[in-house]
N, C-alpha and C. Protein backbone atom coordinates (compact mmCIF):
# COMPACT_ATOMS: atom_id res chain seq x y z
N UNK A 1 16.20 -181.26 -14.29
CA UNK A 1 17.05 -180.36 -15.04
C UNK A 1 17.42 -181.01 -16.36
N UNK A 2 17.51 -180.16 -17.34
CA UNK A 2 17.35 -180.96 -18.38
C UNK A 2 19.28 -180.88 -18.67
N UNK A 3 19.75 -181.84 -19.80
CA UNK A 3 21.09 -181.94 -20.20
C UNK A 3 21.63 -180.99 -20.69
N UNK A 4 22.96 -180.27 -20.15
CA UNK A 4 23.30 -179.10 -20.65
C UNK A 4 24.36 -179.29 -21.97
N UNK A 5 24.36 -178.79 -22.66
CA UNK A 5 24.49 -178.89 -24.42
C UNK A 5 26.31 -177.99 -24.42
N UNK A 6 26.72 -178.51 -25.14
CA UNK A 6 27.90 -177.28 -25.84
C UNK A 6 27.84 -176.69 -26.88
N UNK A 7 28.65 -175.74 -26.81
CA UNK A 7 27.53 -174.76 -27.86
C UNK A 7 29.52 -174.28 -28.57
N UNK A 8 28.97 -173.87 -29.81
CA UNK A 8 30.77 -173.04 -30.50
C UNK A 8 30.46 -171.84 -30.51
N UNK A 9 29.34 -171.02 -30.47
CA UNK A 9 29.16 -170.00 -30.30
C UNK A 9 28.32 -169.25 -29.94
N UNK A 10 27.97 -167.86 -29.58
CA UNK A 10 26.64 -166.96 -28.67
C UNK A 10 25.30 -167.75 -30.23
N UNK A 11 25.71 -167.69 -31.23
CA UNK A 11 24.28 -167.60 -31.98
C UNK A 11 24.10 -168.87 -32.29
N UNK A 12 25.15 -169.67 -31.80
CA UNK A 12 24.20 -171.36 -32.20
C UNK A 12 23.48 -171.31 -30.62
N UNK A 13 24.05 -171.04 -30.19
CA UNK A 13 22.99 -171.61 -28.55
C UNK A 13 21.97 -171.02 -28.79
N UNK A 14 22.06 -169.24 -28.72
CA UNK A 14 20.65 -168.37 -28.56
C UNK A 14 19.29 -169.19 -29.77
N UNK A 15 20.07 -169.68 -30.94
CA UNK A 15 19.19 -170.29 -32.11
C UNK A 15 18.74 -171.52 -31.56
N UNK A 16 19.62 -172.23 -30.35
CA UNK A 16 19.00 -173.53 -30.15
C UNK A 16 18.15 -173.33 -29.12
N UNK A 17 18.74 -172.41 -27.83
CA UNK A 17 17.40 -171.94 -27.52
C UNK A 17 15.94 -171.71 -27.39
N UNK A 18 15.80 -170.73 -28.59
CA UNK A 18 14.85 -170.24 -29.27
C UNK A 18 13.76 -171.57 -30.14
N UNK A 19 14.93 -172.41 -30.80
CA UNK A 19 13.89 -173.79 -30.78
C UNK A 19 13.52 -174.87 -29.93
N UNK A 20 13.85 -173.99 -28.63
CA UNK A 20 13.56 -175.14 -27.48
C UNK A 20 12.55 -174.10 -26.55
N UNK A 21 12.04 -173.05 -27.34
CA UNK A 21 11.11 -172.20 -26.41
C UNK A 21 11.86 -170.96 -25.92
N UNK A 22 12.38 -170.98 -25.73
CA UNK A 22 13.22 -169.28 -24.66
C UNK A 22 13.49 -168.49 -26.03
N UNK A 23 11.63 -167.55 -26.64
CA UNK A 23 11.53 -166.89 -27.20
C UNK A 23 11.79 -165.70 -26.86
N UNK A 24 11.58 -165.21 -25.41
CA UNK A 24 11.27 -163.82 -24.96
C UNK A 24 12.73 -163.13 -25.07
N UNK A 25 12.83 -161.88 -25.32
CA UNK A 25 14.22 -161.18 -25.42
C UNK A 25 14.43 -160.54 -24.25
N UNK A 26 14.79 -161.25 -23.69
CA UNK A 26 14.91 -160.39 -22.59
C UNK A 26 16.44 -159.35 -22.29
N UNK A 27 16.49 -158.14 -20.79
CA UNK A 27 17.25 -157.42 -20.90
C UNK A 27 17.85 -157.14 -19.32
N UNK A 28 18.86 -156.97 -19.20
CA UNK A 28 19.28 -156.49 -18.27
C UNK A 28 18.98 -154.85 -17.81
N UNK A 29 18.05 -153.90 -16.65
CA UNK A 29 17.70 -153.07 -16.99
C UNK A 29 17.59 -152.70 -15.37
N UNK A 30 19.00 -152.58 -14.66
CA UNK A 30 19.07 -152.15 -13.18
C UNK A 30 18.64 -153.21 -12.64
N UNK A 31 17.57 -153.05 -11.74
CA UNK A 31 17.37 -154.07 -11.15
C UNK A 31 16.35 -155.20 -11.35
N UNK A 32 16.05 -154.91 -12.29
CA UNK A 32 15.15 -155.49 -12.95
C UNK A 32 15.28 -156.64 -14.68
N UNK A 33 14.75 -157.80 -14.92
CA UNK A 33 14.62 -157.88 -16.47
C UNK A 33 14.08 -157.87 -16.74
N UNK A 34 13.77 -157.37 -18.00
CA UNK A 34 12.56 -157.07 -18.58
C UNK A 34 12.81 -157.62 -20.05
N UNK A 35 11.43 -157.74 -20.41
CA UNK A 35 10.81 -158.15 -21.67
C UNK A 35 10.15 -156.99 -22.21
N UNK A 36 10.81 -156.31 -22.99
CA UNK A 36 10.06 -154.95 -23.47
C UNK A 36 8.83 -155.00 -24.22
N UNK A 37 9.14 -156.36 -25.15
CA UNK A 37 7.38 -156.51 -25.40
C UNK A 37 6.37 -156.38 -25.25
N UNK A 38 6.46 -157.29 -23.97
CA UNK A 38 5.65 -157.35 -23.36
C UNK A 38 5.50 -156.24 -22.18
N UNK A 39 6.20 -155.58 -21.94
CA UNK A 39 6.17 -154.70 -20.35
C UNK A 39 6.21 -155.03 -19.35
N UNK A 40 7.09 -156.41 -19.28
CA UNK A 40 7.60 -157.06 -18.07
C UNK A 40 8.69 -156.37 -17.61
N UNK A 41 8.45 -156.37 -15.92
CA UNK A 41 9.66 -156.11 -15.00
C UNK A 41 10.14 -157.10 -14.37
N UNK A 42 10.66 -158.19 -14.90
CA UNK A 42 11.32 -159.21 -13.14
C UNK A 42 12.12 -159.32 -12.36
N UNK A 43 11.78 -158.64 -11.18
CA UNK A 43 12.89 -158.65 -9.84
C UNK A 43 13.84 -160.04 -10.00
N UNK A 44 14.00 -160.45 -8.95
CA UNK A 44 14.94 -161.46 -8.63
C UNK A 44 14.40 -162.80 -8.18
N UNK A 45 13.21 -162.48 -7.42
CA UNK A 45 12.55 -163.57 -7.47
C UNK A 45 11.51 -163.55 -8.15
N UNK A 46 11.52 -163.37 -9.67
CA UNK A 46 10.24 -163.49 -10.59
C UNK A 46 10.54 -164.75 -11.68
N UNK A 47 12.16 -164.97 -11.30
CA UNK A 47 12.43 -165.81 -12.43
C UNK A 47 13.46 -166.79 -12.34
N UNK A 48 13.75 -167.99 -12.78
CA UNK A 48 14.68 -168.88 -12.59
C UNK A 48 15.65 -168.98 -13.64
N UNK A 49 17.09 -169.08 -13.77
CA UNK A 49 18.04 -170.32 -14.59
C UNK A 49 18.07 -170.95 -14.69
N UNK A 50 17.88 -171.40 -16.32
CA UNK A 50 17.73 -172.95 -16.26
C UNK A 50 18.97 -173.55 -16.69
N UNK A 51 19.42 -172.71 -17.31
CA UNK A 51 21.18 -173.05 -18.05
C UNK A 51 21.56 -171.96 -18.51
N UNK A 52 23.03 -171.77 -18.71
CA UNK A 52 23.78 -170.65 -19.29
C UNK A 52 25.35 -171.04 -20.01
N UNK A 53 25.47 -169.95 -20.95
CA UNK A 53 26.82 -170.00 -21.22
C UNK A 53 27.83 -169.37 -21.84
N UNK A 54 28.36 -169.50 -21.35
CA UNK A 54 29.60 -168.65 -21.73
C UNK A 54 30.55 -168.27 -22.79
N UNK A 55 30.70 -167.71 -23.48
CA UNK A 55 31.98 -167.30 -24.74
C UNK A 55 32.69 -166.11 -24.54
N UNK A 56 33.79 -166.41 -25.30
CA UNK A 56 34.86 -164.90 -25.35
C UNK A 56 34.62 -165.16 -26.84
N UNK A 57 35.14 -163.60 -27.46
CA UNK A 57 34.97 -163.66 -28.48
C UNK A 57 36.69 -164.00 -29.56
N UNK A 58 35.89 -164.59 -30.67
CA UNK A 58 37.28 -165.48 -31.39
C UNK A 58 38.05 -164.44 -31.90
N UNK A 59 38.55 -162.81 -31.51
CA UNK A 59 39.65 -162.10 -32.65
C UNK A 59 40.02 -161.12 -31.13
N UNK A 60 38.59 -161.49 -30.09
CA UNK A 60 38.77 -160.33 -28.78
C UNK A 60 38.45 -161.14 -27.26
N UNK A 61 39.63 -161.59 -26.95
CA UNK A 61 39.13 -162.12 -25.82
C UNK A 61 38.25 -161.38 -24.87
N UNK A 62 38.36 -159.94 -24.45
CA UNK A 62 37.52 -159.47 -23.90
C UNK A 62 36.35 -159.02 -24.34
N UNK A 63 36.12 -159.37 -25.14
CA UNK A 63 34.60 -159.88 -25.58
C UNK A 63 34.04 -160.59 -25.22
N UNK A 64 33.57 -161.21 -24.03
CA UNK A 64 32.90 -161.71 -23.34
C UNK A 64 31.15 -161.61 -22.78
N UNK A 65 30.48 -162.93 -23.69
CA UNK A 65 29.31 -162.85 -23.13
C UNK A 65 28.44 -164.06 -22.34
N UNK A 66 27.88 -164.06 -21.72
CA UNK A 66 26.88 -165.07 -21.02
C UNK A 66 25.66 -165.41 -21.21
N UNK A 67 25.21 -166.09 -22.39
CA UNK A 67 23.91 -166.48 -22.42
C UNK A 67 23.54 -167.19 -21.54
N UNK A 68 21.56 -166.76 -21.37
CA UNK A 68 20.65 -167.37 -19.48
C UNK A 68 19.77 -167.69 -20.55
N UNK A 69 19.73 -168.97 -20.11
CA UNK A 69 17.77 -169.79 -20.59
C UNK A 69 17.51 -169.26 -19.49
N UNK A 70 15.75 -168.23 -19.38
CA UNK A 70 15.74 -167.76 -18.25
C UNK A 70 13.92 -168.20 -18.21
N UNK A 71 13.36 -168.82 -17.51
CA UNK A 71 11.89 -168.83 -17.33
C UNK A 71 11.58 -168.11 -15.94
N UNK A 72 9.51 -167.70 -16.14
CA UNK A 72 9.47 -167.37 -15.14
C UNK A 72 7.82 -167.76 -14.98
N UNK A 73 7.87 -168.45 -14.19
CA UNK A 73 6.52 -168.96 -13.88
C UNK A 73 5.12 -167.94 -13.65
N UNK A 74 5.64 -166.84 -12.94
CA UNK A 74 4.70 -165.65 -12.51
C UNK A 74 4.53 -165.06 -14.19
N UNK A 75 4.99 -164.99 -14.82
CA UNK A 75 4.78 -164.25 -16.34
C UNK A 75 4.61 -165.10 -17.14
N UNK A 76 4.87 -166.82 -17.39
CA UNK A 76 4.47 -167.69 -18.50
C UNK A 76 5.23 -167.79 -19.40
N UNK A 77 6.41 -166.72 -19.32
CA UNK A 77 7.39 -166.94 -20.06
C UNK A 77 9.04 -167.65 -20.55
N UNK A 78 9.03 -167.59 -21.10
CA UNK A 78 11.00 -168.42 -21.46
C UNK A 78 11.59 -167.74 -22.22
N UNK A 79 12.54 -167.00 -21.84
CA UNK A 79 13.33 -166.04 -22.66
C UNK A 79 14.86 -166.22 -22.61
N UNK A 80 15.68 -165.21 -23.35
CA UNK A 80 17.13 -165.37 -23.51
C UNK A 80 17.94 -163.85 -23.21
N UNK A 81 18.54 -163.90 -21.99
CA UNK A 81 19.60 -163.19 -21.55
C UNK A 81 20.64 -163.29 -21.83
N UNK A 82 21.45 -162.09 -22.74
CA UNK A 82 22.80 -161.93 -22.78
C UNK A 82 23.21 -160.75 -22.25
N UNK A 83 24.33 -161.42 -21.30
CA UNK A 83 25.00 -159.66 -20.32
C UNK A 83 26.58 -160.43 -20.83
N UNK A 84 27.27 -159.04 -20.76
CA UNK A 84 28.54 -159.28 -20.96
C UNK A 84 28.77 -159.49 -19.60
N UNK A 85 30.32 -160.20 -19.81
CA UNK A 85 31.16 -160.41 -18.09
C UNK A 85 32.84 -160.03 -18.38
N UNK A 86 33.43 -159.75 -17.51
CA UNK A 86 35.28 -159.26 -18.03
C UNK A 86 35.08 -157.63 -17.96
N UNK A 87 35.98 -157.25 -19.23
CA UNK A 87 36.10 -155.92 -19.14
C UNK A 87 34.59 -155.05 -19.18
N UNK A 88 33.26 -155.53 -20.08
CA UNK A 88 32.52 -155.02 -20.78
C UNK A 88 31.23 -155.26 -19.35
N UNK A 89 31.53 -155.93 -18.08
CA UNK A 89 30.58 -156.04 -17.66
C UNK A 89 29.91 -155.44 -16.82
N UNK A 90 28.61 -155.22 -16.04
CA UNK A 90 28.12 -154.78 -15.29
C UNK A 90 28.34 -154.99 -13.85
N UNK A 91 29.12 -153.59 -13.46
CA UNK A 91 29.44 -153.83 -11.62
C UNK A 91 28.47 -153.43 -11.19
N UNK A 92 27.24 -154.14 -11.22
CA UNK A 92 26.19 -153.51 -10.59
C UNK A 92 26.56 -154.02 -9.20
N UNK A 93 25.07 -153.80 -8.20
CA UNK A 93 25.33 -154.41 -7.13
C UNK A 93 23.53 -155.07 -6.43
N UNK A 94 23.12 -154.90 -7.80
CA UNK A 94 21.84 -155.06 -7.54
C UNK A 94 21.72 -156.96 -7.48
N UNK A 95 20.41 -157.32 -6.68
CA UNK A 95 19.96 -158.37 -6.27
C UNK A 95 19.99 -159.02 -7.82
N UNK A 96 19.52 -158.99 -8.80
CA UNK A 96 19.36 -159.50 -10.15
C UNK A 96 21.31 -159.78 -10.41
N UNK A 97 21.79 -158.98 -10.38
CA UNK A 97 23.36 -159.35 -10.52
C UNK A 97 23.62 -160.66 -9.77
N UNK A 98 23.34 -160.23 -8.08
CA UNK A 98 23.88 -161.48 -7.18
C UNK A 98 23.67 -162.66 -7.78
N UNK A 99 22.11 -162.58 -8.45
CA UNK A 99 21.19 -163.96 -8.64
C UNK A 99 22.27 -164.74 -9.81
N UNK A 100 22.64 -164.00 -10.65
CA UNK A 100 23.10 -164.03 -12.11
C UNK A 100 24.33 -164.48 -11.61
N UNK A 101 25.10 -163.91 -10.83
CA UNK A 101 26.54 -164.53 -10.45
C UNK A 101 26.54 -165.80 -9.63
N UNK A 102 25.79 -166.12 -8.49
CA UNK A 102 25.70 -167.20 -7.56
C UNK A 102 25.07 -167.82 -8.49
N UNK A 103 24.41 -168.19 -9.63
CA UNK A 103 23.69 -169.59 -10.44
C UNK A 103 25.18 -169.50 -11.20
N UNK A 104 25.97 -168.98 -11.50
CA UNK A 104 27.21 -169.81 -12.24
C UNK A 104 28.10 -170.30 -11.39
N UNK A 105 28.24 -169.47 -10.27
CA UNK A 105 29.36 -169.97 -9.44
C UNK A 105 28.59 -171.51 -8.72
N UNK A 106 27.72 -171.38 -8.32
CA UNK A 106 27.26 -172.94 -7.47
C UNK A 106 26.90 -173.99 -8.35
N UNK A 107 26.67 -173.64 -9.96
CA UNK A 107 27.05 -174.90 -10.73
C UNK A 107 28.26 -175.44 -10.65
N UNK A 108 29.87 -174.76 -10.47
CA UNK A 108 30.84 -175.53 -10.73
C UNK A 108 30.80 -176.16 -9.30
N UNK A 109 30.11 -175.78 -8.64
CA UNK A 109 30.72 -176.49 -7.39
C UNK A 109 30.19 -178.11 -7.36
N UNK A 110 30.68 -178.62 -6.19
CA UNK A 110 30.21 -180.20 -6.36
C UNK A 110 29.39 -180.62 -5.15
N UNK A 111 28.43 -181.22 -5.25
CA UNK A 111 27.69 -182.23 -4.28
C UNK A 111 27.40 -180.95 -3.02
N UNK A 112 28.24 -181.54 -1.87
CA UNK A 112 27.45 -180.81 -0.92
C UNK A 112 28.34 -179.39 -0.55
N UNK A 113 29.16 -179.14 -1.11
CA UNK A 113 29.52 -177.56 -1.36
C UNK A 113 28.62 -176.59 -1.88
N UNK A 114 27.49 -177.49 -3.01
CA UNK A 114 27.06 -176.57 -3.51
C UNK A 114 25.56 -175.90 -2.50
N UNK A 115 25.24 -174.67 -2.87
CA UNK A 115 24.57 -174.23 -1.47
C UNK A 115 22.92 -174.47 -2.36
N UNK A 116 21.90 -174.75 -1.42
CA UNK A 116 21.03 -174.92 -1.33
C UNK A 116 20.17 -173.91 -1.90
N UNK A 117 18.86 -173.95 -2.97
CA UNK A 117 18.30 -173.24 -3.65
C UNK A 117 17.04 -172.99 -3.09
């Protein structure tokens, strides 16, 4: 896993990102993400987190978004997910949500709390 970075805001990360490869734009789109570009669909198990992060916004706290370094081995690609979280976010209940919520929550956890991948 590579060293996770701090970032001051959504467009310095997505920019550092982007020069570290996680070109693809990717989207939140039901149950699925997709890369419209290309005409990718990826379920839940099409793709991994590699890091993410978090901001509120500086005039609106509920402005809240979550950038995903997101790769996926089955497609060849490295792309960048932003979903809002707080007021603006998606109550989905789809498997792609779970995935998206359990990779932030079992990073804070520690050692052997954290659950097995």
């Amino acid at each position: 896993m590579s060293t996770v970075k701090a970032y001051n805001n959504l467009v310095e990360a997505t920019n550092d990102l982007m020069k570290r490869g996680y070109t693809a734009n990717l989207s939140l789109e039901g149950d699925t993400i997709d890369d419209k570009d290309k005409g990718i669909h990826m379920t839940a198990d099409d793709f991994e987190i590699d890091e993410f992060y978090r901001f509120e916004g500086a005039s609106n706290p509920s402005d809240m978004s979550i950038v995903y370094a997101v790769t996926s081995r089955k497609y060849n690609l490295k792309g960048i997910l932003i979903n809002a979280y707080g007021t603006y976010a998606n109550s989905s209940e789809s498997a792609i949500q779970a995935k998206l919520h359990h990779h932030q929550v079992s990073h804070k956890l520690h050692g052997e709390d954290r659950p097995a991948v």
